[in-house]
Protein backbone atom coordinates (compact mmCIF):
# COMPACT_ATOMS: atom_id res chain seq x y z
CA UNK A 1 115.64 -52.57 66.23
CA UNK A 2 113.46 -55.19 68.09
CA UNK A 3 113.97 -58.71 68.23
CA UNK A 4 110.40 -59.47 66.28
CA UNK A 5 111.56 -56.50 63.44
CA UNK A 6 115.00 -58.28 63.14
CA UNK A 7 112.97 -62.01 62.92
CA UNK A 8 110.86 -60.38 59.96
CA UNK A 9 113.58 -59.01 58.24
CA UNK A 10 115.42 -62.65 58.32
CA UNK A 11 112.29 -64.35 57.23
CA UNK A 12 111.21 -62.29 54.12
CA UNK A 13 114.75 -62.19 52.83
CA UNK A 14 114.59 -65.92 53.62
CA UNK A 15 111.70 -66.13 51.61
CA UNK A 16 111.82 -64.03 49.17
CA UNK A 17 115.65 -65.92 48.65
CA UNK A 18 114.04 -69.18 48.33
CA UNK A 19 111.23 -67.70 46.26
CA UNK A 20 113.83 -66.08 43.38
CA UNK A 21 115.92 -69.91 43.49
CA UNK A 22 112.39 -71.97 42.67
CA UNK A 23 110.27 -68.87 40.76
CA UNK A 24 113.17 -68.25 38.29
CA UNK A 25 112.65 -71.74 36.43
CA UNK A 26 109.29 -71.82 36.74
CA UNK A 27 108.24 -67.94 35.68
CA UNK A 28 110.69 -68.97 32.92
CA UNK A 29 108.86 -72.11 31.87
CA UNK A 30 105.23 -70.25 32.09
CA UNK A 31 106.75 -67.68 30.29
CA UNK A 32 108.07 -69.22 27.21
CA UNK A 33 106.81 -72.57 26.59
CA UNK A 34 103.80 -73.89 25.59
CA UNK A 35 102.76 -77.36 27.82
CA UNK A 36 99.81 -79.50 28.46
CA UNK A 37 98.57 -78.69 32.18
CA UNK A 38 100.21 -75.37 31.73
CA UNK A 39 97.02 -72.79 32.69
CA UNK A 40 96.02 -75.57 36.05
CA UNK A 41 99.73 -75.46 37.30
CA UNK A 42 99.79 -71.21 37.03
CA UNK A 43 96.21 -70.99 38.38
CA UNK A 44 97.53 -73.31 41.38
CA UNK A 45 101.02 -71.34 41.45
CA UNK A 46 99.13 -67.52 41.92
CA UNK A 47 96.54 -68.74 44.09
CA UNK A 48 97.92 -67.33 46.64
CA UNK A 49 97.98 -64.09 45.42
CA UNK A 50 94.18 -63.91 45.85
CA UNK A 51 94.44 -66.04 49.44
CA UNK A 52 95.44 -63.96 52.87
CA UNK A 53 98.12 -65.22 54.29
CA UNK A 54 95.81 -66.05 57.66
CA UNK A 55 93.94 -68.15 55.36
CA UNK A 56 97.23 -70.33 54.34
CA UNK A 57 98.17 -70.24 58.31
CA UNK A 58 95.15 -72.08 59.40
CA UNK A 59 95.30 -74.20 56.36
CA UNK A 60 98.77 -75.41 57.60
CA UNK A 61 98.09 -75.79 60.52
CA UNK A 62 94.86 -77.82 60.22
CA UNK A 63 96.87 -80.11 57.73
CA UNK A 64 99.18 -80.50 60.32
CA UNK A 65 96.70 -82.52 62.77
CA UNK A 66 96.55 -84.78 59.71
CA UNK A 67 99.39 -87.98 60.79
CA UNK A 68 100.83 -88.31 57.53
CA UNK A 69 100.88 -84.39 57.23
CA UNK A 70 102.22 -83.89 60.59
CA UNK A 71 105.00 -86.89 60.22
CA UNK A 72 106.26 -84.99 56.26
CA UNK A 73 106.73 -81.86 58.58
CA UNK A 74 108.61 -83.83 61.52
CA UNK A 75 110.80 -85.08 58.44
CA UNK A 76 111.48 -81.01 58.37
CA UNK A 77 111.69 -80.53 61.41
CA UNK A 78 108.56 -78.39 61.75
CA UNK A 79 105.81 -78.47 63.65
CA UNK A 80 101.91 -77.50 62.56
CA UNK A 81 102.13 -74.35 65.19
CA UNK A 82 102.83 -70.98 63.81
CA UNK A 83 106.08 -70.75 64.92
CA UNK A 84 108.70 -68.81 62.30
CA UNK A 85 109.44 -71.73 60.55
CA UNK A 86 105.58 -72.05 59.05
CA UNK A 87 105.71 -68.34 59.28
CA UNK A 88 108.37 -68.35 56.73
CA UNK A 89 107.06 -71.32 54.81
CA UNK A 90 103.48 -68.94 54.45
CA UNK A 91 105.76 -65.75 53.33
CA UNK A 92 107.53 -67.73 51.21
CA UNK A 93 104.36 -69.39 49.28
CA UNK A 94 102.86 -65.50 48.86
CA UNK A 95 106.46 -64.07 47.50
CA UNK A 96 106.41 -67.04 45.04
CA UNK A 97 103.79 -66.08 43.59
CA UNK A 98 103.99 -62.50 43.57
CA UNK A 99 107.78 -63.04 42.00
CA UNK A 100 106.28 -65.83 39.35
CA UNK A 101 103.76 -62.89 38.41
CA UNK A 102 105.68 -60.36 37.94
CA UNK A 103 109.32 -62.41 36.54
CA UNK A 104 106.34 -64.15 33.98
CA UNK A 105 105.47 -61.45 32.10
CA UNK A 106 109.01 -59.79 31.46
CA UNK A 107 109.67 -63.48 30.16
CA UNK A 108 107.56 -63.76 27.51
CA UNK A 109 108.27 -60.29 26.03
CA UNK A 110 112.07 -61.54 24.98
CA UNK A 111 112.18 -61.57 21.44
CA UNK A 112 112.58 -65.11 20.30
CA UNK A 113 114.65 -63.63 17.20
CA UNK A 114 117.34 -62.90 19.97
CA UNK A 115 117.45 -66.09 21.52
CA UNK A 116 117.01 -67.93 17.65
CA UNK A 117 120.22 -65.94 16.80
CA UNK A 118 121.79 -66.75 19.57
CA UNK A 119 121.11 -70.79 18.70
CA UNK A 120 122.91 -70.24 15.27
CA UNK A 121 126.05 -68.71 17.01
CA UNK A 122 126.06 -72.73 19.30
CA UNK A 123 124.59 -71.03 22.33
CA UNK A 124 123.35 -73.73 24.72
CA UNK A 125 120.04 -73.56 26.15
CA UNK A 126 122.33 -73.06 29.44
CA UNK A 127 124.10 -70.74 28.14
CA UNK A 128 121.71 -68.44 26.11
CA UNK A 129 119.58 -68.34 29.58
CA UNK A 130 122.15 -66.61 31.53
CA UNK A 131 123.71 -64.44 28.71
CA UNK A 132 120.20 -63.61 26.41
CA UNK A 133 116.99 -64.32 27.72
CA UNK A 134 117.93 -63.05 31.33
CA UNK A 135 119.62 -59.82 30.78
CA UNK A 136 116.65 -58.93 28.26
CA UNK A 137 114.21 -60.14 31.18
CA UNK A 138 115.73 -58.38 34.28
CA UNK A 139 113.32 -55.74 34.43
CA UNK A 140 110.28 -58.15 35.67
CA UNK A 141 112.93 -60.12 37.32
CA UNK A 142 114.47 -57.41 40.00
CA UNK A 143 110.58 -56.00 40.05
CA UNK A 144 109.40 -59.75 41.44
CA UNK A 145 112.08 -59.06 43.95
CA UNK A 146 111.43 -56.76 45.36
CA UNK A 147 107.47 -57.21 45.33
CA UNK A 148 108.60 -60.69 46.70
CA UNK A 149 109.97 -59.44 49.67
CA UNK A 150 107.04 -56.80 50.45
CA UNK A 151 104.65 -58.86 49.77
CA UNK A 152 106.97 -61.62 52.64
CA UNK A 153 107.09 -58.92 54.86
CA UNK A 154 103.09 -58.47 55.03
CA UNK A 155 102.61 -62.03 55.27
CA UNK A 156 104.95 -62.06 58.65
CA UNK A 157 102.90 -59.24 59.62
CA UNK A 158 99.78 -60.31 59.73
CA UNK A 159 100.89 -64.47 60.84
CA UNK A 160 102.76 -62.18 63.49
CA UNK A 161 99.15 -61.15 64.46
CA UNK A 162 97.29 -64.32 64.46
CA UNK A 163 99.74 -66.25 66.45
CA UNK A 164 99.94 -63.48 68.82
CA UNK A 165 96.49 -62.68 69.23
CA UNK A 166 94.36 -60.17 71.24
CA UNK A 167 95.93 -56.45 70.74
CA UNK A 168 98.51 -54.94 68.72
CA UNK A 169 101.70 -54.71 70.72
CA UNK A 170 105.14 -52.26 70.30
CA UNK A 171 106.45 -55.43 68.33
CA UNK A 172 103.85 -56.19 66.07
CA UNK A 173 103.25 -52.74 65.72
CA UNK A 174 106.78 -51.56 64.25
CA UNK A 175 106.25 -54.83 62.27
CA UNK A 176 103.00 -53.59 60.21
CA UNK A 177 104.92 -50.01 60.04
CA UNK A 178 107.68 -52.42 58.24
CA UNK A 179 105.48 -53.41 55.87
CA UNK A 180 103.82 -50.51 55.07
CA UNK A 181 106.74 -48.63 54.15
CA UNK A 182 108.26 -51.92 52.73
CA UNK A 183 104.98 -51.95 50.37
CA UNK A 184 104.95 -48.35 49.96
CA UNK A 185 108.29 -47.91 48.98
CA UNK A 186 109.09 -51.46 46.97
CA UNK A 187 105.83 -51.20 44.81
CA UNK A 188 106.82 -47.37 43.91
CA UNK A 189 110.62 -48.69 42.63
CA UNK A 190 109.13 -51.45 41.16
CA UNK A 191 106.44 -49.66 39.34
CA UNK A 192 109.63 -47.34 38.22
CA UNK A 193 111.31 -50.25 36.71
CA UNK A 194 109.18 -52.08 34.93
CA UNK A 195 107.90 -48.62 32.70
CA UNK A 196 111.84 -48.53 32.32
CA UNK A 197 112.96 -48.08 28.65
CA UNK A 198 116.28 -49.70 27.42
C-alpha cells in the first residue's frame, strides 16, 4: 500500500468520522421537526452534493487570500493550499452531505406513535433518541456511512489530482482505483440495506 493510498484512507475515515458526529443531529433535526429557515439551511447543507469537489477546492482556496479568511484558518492551523488538511476539510463537506441525505430520510419514516409511547413510559428526549428513534432509523444511518466515506474517498481523488496536476501518476492512479471500487462496492451494500425489511 502506497503512502498517498494510506493518506486517503486516513482522510475519508477522518471525514466521514467527523461527518457521522455533526450529520447525526442535524439529519435528525431535518428529519423530524418542523422550523422556520428549515428548506434554506438543507438547500445550503446538500449543496454540495450537486458541487465537484474541485469546485469547493478553488473556492477554499480563493477565500483563503481573503485576510480575515486566511487569519480564521491560521487560528486552525491551516493554510489556503491544498494540502491534506483542506483536502480533508473538502471530503468532509461532500460526506456531510451525502450522510445528511441519506440518515434524513430513514429519520422521518420513524413512527411518531413509537416515540409518543415511549414519552408516556418517562423516556427523555435523550433517552428515547438512543433507545427508539435510532435503532428504528439505522438503516439510512449505516447507508450514509458508508456513502459518506465513498463519496470522501472520491473527493481525495480528484483534490489528489488538482493539487498534483499534469498526468495521472502510480499514486493517484491506485487512488481513483480506490474509489471506484470504494463507490462500486459501498453504493451496492448500501442500496442492499436500505430495501432491507425488518
Amino acid at each position: 500500500m502506497t503512502d498517498t493510498t494510506s493518506l486517503a484512507l486516513f482522510v475519508s475515515a477522518m471525514a466521514t468520522l467527523l461527518a457521522v458526529l455533526a450529520g447525526l443531529p442535524l439529519a435528525w433535526l431535518l428529519g423530524r421537526r418542523q422550523f422556520p429557515g428549515k428548506s434554506p439551511l438543507q438547500a445550503v447543507l446538500l449543496l454540495p452534493l450537486v458541487l465537484p469537489a474541485t469546485l469547493l477546492g478553488y473556492c477554499l482556496v480563493a477565500l483563503g487570500e481573503h485576510p480575515l479568511f486566511s487569519r480564521l484558518l491560521g487560528w486552525f492551523g491551516l493554510r489556503p493550499t491544498l494540502d491534506w488538511r483542506m483536502a480533508l476539510i473538502i471530503a468532509w463537506i461532500g460526506a456531510l452531505a451525502m450522510f445528511i441525505r441519506s440518515a434524513q430520510g430513514e429519520f422521518a419514516r420513524v413512527d411518531r406513535r413509537l416515540e409518543q409511547a415511549a414519552r408516556t413510559l418517562g423516556r427523555s428526549e435523550w433517552s428515547l433518541f438512543w433507545a427508539v428513534t435510532l435503532p428504528l432509523a439505522w438503516r439510512g444511518v449505516a447507508a450514509g456511512v458508508c456513502l459518506a466515506f465513498c463519496r470522501a474517498v472520491g473527493e481525495f481523488a480528484l483534490t489528489l489530482l488538482v493539487a498534483r496536476g499534469g498526468p495521472a501518476t502510480i499514486a493517484t492512479s491506485a487512488v481513483g482505483l480506490l474509489a471506484l471500487a470504494c463507490a462500486g462496492v459501498l453504493v451496492v451494500s448500501a442500496s442492499r440495506l436500505t430495501r432491507a425489511v425488518g
